[in-house]
PDB file of N, CA and C in Angstrom:
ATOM      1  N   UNK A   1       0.832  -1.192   0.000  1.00  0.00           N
ATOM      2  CA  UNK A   1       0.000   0.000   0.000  1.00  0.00           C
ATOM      3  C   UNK A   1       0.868   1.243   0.000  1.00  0.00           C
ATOM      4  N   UNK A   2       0.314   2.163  -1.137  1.00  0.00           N
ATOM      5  CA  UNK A   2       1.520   3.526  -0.896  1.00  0.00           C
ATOM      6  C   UNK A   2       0.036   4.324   0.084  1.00  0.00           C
ATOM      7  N   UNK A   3       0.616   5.859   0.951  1.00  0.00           N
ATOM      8  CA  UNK A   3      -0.635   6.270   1.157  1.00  0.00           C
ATOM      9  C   UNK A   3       0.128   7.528   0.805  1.00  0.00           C
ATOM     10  N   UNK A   4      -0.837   9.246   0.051  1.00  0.00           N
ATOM     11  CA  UNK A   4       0.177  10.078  -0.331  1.00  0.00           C
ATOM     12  C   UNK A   4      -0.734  11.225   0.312  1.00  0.00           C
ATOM     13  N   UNK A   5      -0.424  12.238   1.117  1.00  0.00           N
ATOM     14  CA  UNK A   5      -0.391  13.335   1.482  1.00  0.00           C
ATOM     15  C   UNK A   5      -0.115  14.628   0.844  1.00  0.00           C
ATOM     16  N   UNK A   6      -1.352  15.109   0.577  1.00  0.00           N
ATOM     17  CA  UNK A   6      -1.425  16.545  -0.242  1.00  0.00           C
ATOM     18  C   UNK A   6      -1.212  17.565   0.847  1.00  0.00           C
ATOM     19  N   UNK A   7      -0.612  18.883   0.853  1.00  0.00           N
ATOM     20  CA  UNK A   7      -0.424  20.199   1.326  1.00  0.00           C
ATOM     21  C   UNK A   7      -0.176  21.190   0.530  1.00  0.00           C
ATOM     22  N   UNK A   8      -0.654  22.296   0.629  1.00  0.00           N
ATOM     23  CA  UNK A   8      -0.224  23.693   0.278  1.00  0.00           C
ATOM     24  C   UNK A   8      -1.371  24.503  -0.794  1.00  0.00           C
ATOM     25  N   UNK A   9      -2.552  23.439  -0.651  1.00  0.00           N
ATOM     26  CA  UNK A   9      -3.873  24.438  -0.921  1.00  0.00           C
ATOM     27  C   UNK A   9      -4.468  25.730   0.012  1.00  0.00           C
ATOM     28  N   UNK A  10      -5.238  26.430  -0.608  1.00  0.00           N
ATOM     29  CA  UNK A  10      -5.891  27.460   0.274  1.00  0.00           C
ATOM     30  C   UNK A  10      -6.484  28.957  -0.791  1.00  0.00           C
ATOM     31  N   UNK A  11      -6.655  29.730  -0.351  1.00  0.00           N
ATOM     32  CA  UNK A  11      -6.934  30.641  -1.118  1.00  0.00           C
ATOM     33  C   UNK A  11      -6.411  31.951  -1.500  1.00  0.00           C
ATOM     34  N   UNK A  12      -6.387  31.902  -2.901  1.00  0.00           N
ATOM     35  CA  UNK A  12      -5.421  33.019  -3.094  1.00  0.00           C
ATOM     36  C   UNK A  12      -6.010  34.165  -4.543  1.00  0.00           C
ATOM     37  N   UNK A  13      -6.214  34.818  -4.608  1.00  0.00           N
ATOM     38  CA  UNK A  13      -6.688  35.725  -5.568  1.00  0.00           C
ATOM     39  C   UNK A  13      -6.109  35.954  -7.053  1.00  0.00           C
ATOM     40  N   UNK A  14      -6.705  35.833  -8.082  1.00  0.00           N
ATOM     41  CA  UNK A  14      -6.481  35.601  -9.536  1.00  0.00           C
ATOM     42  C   UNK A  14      -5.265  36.426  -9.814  1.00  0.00           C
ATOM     43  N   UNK A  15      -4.140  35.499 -10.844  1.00  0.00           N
ATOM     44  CA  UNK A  15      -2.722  36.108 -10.696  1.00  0.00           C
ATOM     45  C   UNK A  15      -1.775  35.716  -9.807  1.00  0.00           C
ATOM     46  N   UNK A  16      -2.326  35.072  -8.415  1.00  0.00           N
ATOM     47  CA  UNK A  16      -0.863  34.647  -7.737  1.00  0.00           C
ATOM     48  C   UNK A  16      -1.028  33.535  -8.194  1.00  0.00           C
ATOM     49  N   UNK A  17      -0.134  32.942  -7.239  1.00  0.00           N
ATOM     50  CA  UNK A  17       0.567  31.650  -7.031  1.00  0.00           C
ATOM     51  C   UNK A  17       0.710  30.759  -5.490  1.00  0.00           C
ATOM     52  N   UNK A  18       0.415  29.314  -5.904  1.00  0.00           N
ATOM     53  CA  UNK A  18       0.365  28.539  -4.534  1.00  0.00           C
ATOM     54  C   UNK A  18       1.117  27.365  -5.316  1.00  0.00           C
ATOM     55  N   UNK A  19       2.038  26.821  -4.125  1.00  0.00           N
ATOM     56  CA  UNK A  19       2.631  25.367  -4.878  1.00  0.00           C
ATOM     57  C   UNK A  19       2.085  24.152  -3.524  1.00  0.00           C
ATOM     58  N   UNK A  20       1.949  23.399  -4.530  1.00  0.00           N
ATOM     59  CA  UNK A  20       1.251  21.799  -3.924  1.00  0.00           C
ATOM     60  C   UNK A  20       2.290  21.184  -3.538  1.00  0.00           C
ATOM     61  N   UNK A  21       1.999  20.175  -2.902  1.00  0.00           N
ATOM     62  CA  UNK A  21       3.397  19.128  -2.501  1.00  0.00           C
ATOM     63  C   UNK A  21       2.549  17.803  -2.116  1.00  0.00           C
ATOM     64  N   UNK A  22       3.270  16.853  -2.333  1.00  0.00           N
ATOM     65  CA  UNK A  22       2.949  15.306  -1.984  1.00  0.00           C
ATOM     66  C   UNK A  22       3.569  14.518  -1.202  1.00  0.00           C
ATOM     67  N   UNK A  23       3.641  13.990  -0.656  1.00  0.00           N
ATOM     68  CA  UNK A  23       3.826  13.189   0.098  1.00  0.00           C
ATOM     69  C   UNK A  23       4.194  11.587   0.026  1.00  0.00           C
ATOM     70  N   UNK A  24       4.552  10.556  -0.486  1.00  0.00           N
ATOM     71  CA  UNK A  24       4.355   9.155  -0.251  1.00  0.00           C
ATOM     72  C   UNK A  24       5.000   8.759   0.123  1.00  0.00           C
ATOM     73  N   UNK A  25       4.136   7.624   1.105  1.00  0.00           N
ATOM     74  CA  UNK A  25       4.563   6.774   2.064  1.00  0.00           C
ATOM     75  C   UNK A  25       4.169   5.231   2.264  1.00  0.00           C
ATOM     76  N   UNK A  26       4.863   4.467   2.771  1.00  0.00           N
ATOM     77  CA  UNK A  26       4.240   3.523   2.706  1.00  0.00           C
ATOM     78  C   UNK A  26       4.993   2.049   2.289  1.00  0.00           C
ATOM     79  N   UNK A  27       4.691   1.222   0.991  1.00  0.00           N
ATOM     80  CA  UNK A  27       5.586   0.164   0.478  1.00  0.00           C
ATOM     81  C   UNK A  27       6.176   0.443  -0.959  1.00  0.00           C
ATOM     82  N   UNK A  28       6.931   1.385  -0.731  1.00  0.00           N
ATOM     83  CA  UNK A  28       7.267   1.777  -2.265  1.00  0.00           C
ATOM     84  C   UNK A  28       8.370   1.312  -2.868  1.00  0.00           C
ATOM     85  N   UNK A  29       8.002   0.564  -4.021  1.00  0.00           N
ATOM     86  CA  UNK A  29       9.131   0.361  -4.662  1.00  0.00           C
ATOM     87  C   UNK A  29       9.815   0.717  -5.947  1.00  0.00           C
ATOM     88  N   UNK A  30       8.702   1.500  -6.808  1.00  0.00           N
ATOM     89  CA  UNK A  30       8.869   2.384  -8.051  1.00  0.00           C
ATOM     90  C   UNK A  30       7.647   3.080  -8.216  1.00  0.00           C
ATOM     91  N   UNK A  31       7.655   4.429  -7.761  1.00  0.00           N
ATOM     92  CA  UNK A  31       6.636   4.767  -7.925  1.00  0.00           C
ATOM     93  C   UNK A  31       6.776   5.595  -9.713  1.00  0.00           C
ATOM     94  N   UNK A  32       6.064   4.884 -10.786  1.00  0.00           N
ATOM     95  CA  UNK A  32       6.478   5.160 -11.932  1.00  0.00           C
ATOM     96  C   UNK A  32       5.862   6.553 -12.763  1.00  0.00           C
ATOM     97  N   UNK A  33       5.061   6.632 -12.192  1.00  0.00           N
ATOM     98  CA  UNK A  33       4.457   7.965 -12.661  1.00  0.00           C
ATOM     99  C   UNK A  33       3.743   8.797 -11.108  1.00  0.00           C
ATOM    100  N   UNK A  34       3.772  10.239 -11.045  1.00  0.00           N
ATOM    101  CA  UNK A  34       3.226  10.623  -9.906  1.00  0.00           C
ATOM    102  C   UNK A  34       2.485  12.265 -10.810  1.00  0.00           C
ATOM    103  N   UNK A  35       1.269  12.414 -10.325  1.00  0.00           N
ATOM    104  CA  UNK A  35       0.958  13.484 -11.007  1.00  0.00           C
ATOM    105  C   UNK A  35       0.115  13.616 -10.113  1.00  0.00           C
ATOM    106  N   UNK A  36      -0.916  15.496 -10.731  1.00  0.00           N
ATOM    107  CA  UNK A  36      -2.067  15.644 -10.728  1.00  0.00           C
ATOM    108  C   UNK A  36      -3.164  15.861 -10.750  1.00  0.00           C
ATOM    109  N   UNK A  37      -4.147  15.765 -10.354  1.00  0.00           N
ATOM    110  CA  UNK A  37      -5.599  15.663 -10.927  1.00  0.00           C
ATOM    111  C   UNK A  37      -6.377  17.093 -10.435  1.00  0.00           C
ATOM    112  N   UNK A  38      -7.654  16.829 -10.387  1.00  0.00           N
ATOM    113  CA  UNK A  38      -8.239  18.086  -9.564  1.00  0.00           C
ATOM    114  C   UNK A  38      -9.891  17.920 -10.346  1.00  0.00           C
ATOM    115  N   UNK A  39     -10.541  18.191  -9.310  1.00  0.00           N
ATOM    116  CA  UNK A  39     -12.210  18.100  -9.768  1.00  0.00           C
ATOM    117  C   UNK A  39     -12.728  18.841  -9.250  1.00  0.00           C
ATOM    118  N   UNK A  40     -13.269  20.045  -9.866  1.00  0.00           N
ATOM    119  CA  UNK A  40     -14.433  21.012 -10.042  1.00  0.00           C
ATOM    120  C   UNK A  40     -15.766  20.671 -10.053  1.00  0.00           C
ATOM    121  N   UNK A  41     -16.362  21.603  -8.975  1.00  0.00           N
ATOM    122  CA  UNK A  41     -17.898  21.318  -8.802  1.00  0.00           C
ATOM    123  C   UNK A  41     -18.660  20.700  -9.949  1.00  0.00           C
ATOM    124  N   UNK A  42     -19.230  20.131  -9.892  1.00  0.00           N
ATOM    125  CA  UNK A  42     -20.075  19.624 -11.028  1.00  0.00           C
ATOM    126  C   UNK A  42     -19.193  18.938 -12.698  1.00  0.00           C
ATOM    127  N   UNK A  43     -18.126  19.130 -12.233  1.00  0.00           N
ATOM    128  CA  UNK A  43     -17.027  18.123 -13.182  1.00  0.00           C
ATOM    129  C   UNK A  43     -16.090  17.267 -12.458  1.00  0.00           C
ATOM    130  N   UNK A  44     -15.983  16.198 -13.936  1.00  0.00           N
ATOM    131  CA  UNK A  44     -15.224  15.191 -13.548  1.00  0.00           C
ATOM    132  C   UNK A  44     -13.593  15.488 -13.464  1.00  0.00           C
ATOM    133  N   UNK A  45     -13.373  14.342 -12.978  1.00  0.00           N
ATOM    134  CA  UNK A  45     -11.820  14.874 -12.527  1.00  0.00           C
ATOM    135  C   UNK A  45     -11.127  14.900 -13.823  1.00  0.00           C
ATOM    136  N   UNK A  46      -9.976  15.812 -14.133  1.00  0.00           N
ATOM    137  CA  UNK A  46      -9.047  16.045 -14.606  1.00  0.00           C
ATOM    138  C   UNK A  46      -7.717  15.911 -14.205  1.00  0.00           C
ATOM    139  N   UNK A  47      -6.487  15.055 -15.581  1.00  0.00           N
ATOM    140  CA  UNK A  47      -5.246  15.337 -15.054  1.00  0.00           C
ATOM    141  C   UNK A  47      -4.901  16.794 -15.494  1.00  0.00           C
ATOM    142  N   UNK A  48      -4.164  17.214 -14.250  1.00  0.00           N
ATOM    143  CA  UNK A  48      -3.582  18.482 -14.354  1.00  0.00           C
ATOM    144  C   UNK A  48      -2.447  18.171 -15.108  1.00  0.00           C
ATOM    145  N   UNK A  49      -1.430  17.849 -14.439  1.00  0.00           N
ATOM    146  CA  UNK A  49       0.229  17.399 -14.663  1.00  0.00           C
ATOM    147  C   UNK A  49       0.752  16.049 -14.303  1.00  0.00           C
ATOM    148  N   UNK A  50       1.587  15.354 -14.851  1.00  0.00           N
ATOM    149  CA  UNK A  50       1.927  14.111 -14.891  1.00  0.00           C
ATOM    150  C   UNK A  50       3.789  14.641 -15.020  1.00  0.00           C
ATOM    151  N   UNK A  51       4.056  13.286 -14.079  1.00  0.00           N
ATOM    152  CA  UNK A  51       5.753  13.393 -14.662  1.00  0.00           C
ATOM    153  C   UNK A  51       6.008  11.672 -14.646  1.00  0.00           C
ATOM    154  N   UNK A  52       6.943  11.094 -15.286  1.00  0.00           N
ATOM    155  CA  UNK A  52       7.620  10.292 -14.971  1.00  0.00           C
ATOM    156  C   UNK A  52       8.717   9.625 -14.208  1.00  0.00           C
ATOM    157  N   UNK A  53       9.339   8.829 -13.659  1.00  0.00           N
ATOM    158  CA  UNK A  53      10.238   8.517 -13.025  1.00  0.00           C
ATOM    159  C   UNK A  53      11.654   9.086 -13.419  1.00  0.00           C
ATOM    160  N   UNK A  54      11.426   9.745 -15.013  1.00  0.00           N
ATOM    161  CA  UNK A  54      12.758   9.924 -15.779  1.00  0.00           C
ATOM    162  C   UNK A  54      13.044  11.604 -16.019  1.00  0.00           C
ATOM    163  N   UNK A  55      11.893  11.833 -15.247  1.00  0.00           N
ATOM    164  CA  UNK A  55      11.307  13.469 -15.543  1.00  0.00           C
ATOM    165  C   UNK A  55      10.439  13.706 -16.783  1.00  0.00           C
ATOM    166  N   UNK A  56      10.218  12.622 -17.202  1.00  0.00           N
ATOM    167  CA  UNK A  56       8.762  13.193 -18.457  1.00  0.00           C
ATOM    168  C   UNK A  56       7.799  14.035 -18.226  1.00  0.00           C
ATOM    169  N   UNK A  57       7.335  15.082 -18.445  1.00  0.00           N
ATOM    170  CA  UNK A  57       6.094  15.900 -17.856  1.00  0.00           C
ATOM    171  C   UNK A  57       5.390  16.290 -19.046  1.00  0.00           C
ATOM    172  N   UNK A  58       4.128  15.803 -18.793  1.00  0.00           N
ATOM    173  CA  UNK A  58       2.542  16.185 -19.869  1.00  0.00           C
ATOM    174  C   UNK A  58       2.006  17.108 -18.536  1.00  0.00           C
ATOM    175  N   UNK A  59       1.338  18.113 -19.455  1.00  0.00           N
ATOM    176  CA  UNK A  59       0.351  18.666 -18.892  1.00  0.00           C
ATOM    177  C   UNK A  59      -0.590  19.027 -19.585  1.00  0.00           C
ATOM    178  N   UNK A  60      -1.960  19.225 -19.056  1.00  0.00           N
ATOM    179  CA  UNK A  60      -3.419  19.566 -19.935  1.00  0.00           C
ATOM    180  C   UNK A  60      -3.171  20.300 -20.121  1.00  0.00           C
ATOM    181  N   UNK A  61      -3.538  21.020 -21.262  1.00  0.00           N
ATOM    182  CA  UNK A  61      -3.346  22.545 -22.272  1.00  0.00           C
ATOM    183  C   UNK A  61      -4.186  23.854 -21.170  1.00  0.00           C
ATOM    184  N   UNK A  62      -4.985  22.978 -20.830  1.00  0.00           N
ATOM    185  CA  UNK A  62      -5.353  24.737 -19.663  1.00  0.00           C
ATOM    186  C   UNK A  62      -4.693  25.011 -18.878  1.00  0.00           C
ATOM    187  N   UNK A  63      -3.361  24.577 -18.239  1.00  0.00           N
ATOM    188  CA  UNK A  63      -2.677  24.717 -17.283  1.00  0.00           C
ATOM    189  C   UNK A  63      -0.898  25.265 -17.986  1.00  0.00           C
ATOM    190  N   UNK A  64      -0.909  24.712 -19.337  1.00  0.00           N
ATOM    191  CA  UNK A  64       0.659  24.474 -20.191  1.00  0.00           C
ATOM    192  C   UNK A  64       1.045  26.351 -19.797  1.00  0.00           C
ATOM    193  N   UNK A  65       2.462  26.427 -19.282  1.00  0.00           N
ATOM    194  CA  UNK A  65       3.080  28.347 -19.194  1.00  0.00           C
ATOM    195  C   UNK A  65       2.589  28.544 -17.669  1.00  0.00           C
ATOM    196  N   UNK A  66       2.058  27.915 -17.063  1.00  0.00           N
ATOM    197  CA  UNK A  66       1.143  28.357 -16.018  1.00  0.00           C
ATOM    198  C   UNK A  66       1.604  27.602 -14.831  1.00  0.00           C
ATOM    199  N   UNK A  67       1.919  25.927 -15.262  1.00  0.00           N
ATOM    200  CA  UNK A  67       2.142  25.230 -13.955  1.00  0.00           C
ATOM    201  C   UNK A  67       3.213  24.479 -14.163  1.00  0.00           C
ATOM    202  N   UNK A  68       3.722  24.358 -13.257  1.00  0.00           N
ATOM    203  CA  UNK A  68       5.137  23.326 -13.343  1.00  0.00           C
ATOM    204  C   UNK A  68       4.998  21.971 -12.348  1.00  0.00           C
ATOM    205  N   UNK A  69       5.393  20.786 -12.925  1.00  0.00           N
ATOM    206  CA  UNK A  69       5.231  19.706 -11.868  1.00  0.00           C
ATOM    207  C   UNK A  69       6.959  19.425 -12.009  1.00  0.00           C
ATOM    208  N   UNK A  70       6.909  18.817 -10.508  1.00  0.00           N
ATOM    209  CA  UNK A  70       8.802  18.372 -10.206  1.00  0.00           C
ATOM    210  C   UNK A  70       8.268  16.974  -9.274  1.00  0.00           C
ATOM    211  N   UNK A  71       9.655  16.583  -9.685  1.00  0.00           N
ATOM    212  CA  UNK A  71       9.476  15.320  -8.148  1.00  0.00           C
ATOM    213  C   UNK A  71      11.013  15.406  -8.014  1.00  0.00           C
ATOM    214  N   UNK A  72      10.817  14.355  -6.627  1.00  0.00           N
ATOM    215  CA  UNK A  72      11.980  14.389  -5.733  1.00  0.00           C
ATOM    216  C   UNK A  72      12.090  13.090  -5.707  1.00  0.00           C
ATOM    217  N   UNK A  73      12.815  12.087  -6.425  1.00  0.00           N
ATOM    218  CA  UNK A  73      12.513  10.770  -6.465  1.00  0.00           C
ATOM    219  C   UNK A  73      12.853   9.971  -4.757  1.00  0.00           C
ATOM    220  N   UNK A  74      14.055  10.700  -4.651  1.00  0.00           N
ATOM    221  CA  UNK A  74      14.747  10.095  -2.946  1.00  0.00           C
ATOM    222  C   UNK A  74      13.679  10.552  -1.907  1.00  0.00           C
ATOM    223  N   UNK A  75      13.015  11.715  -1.744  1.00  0.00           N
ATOM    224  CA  UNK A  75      12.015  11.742  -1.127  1.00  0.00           C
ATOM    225  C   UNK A  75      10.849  10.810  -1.481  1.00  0.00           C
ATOM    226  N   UNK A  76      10.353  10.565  -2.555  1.00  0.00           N
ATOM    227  CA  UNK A  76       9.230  10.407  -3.251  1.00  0.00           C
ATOM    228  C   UNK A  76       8.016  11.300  -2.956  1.00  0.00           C
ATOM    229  N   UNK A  77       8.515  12.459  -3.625  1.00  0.00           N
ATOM    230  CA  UNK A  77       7.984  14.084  -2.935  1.00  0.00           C
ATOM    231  C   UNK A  77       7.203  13.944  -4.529  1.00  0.00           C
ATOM    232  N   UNK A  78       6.234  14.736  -4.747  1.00  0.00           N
ATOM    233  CA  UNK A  78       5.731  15.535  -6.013  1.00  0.00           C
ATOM    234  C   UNK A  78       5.651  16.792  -5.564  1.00  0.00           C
ATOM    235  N   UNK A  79       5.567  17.779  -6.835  1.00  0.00           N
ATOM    236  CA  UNK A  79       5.017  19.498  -6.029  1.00  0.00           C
ATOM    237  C   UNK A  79       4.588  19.787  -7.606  1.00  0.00           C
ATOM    238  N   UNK A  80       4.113  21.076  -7.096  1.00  0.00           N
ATOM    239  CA  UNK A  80       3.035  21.498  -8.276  1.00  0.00           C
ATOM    240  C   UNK A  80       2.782  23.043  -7.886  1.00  0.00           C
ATOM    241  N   UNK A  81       3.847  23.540  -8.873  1.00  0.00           N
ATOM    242  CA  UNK A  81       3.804  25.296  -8.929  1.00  0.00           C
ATOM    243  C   UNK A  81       2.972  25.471  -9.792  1.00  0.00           C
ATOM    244  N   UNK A  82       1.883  26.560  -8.987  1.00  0.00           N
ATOM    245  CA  UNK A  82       0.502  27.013  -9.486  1.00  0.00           C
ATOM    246  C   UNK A  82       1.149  28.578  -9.708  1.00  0.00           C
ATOM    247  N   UNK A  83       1.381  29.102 -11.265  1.00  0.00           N
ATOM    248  CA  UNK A  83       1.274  30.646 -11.511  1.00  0.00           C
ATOM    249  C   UNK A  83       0.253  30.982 -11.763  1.00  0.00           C
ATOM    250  N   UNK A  84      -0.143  32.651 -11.907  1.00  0.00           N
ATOM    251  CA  UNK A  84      -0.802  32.936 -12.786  1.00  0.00           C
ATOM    252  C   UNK A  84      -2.367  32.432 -12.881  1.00  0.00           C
ATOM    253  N   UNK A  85      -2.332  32.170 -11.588  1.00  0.00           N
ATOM    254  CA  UNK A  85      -3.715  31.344 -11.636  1.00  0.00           C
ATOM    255  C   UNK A  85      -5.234  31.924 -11.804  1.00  0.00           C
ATOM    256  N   UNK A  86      -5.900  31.432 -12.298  1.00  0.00           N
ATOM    257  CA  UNK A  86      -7.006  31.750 -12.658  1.00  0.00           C
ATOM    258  C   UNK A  86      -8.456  31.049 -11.725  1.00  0.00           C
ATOM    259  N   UNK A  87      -9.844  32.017 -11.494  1.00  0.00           N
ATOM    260  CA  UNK A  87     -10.673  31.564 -11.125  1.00  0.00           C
ATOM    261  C   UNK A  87     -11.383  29.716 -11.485  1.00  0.00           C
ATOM    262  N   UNK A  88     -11.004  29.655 -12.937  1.00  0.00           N
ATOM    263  CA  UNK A  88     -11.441  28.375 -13.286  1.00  0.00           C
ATOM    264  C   UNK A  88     -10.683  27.486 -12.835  1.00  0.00           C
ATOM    265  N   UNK A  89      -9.285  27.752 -12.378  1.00  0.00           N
ATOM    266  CA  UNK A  89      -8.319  26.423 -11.293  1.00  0.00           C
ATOM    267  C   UNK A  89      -8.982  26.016  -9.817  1.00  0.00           C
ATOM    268  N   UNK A  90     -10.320  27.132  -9.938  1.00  0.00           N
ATOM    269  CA  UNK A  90     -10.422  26.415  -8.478  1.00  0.00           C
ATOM    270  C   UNK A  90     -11.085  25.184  -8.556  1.00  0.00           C
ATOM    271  N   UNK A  91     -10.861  24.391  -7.398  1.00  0.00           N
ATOM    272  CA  UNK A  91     -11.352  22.919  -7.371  1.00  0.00           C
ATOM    273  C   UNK A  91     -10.405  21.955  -6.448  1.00  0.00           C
ATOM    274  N   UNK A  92     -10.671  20.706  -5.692  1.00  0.00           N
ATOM    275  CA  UNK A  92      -9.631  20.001  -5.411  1.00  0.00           C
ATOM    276  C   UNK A  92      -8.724  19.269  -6.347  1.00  0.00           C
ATOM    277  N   UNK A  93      -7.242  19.628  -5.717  1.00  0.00           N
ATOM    278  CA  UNK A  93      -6.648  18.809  -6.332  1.00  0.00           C
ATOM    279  C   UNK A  93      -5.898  17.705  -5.726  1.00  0.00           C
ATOM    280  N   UNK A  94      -6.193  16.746  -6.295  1.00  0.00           N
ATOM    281  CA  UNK A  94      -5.424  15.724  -5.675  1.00  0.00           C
ATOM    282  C   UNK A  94      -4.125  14.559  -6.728  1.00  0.00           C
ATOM    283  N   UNK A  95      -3.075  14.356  -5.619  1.00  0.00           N
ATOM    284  CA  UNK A  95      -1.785  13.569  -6.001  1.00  0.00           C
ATOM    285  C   UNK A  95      -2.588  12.168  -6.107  1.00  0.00           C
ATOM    286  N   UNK A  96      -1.450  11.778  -7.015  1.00  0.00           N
ATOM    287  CA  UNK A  96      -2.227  10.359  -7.948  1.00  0.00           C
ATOM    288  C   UNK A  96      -0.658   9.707  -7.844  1.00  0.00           C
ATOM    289  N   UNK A  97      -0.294   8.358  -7.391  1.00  0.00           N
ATOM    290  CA  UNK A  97       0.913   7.617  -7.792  1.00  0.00           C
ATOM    291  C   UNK A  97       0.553   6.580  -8.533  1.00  0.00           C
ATOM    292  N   UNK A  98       1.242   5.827  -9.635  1.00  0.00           N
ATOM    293  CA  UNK A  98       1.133   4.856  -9.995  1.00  0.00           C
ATOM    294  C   UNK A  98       2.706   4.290  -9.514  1.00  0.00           C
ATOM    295  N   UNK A  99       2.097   2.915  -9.318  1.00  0.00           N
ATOM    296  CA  UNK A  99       3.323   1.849  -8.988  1.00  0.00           C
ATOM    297  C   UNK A  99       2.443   0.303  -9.137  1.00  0.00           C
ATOM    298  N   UNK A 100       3.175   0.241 -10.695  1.00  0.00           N
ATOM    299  CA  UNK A 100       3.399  -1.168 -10.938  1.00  0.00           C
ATOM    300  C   UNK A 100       2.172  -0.893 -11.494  1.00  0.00           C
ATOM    301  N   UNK A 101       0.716  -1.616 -11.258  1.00  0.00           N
ATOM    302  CA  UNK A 101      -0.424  -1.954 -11.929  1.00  0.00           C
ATOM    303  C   UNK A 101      -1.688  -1.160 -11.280  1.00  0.00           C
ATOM    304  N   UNK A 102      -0.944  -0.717  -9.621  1.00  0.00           N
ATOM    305  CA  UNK A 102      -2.103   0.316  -9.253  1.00  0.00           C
ATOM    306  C   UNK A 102      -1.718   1.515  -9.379  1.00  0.00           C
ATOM    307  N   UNK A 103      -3.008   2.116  -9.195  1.00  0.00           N
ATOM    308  CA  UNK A 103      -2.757   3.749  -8.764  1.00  0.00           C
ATOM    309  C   UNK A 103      -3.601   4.016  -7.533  1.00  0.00           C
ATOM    310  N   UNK A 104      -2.548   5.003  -6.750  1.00  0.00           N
ATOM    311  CA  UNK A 104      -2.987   5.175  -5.312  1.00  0.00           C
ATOM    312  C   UNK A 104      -3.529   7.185  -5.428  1.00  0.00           C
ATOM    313  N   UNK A 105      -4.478   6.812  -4.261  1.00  0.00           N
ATOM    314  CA  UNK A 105      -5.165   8.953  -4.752  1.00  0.00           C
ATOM    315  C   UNK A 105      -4.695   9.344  -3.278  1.00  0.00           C
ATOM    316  N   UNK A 106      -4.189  10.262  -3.234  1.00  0.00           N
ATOM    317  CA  UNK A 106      -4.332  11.559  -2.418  1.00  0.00           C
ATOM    318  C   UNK A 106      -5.979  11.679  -1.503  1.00  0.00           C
ATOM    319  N   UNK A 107      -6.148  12.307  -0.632  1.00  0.00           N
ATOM    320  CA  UNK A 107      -7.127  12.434   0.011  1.00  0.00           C
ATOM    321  C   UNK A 107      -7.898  14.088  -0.285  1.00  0.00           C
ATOM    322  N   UNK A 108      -6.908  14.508  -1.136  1.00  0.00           N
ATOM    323  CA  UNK A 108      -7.358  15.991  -1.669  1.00  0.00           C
ATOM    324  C   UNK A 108      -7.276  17.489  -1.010  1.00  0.00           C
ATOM    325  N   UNK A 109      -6.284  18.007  -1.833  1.00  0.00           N
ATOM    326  CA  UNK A 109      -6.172  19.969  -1.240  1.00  0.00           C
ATOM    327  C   UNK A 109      -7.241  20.778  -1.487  1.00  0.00           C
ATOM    328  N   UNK A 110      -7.722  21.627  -1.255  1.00  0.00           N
ATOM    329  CA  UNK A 110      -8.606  22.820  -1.717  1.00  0.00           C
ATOM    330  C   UNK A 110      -7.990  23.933  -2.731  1.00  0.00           C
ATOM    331  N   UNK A 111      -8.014  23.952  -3.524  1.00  0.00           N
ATOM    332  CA  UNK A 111      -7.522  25.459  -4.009  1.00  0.00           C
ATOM    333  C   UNK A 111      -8.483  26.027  -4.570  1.00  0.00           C
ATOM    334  N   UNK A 112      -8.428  27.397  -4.052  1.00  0.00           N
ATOM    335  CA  UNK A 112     -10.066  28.494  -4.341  1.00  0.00           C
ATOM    336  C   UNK A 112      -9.287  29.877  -4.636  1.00  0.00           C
ATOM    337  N   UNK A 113      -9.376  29.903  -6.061  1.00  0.00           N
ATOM    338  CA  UNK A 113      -8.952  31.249  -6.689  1.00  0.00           C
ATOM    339  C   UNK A 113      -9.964  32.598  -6.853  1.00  0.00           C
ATOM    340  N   UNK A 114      -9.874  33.283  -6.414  1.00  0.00           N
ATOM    341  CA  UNK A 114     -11.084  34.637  -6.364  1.00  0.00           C
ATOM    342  C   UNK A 114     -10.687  35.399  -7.529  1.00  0.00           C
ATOM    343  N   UNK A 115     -11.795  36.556  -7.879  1.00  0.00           N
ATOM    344  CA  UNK A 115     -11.530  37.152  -8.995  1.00  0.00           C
ATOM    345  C   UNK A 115     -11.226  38.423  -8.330  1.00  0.00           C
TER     346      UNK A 115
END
């Protein structure tokens, strides 16, 4: 079982910036992809940002100039620099690991962008 710990949501007004961080813990032995998601009232979840074990990083086109994902493999840290942010980022977001054949979720941050 991995279990992963989200921090560094909260609220911040259109134009700044908040960075996420993750957490995992647990039985890890490759965690091969770590990204993440986030779901808005009345929508389904979305990946935000994805990286790989090798540093590969996709991100959804509403976020691309705007957000940066990193990991820390020796920690098995993720983070997630939020610029520039906009009212439509608000929503929870939550860290996603894959290792091996599962994927493990986050328990979910808040982030609430004002206009």
């Amino acid at each position: 079982q991995v279990q992963l710990v989200e921090s560094g949501g909260g609220l911040v007004q259109a134009g700044g910036s908040l960075r996420l961080s993750c957490a995992a813990s647990g039985t890890i032995f490759r965690l091969n992809v770590m990204a993440w998601h986030r779901q808005a009232p009345g929508k389904q979840r979305e990946m935000v940002a994805a990286i790989t074990s090798d540093g590969t990083t996709n991100y959804a086109d509403s976020v691309k100039g705007r957000f940066t994902i990193s990991r820390d493999n020796a920690k098995n840290m993720v983070n997630l620099q939020m610029n520039s942010l906009k009212p439509e980022d608000t929503a929870v977001y939550y860290c996603a690991a894959v290792q091996g054949v599962r994927r493990y979720w986050g328990q979910g941050t808040q982030v609430t962008v004002s206009s």
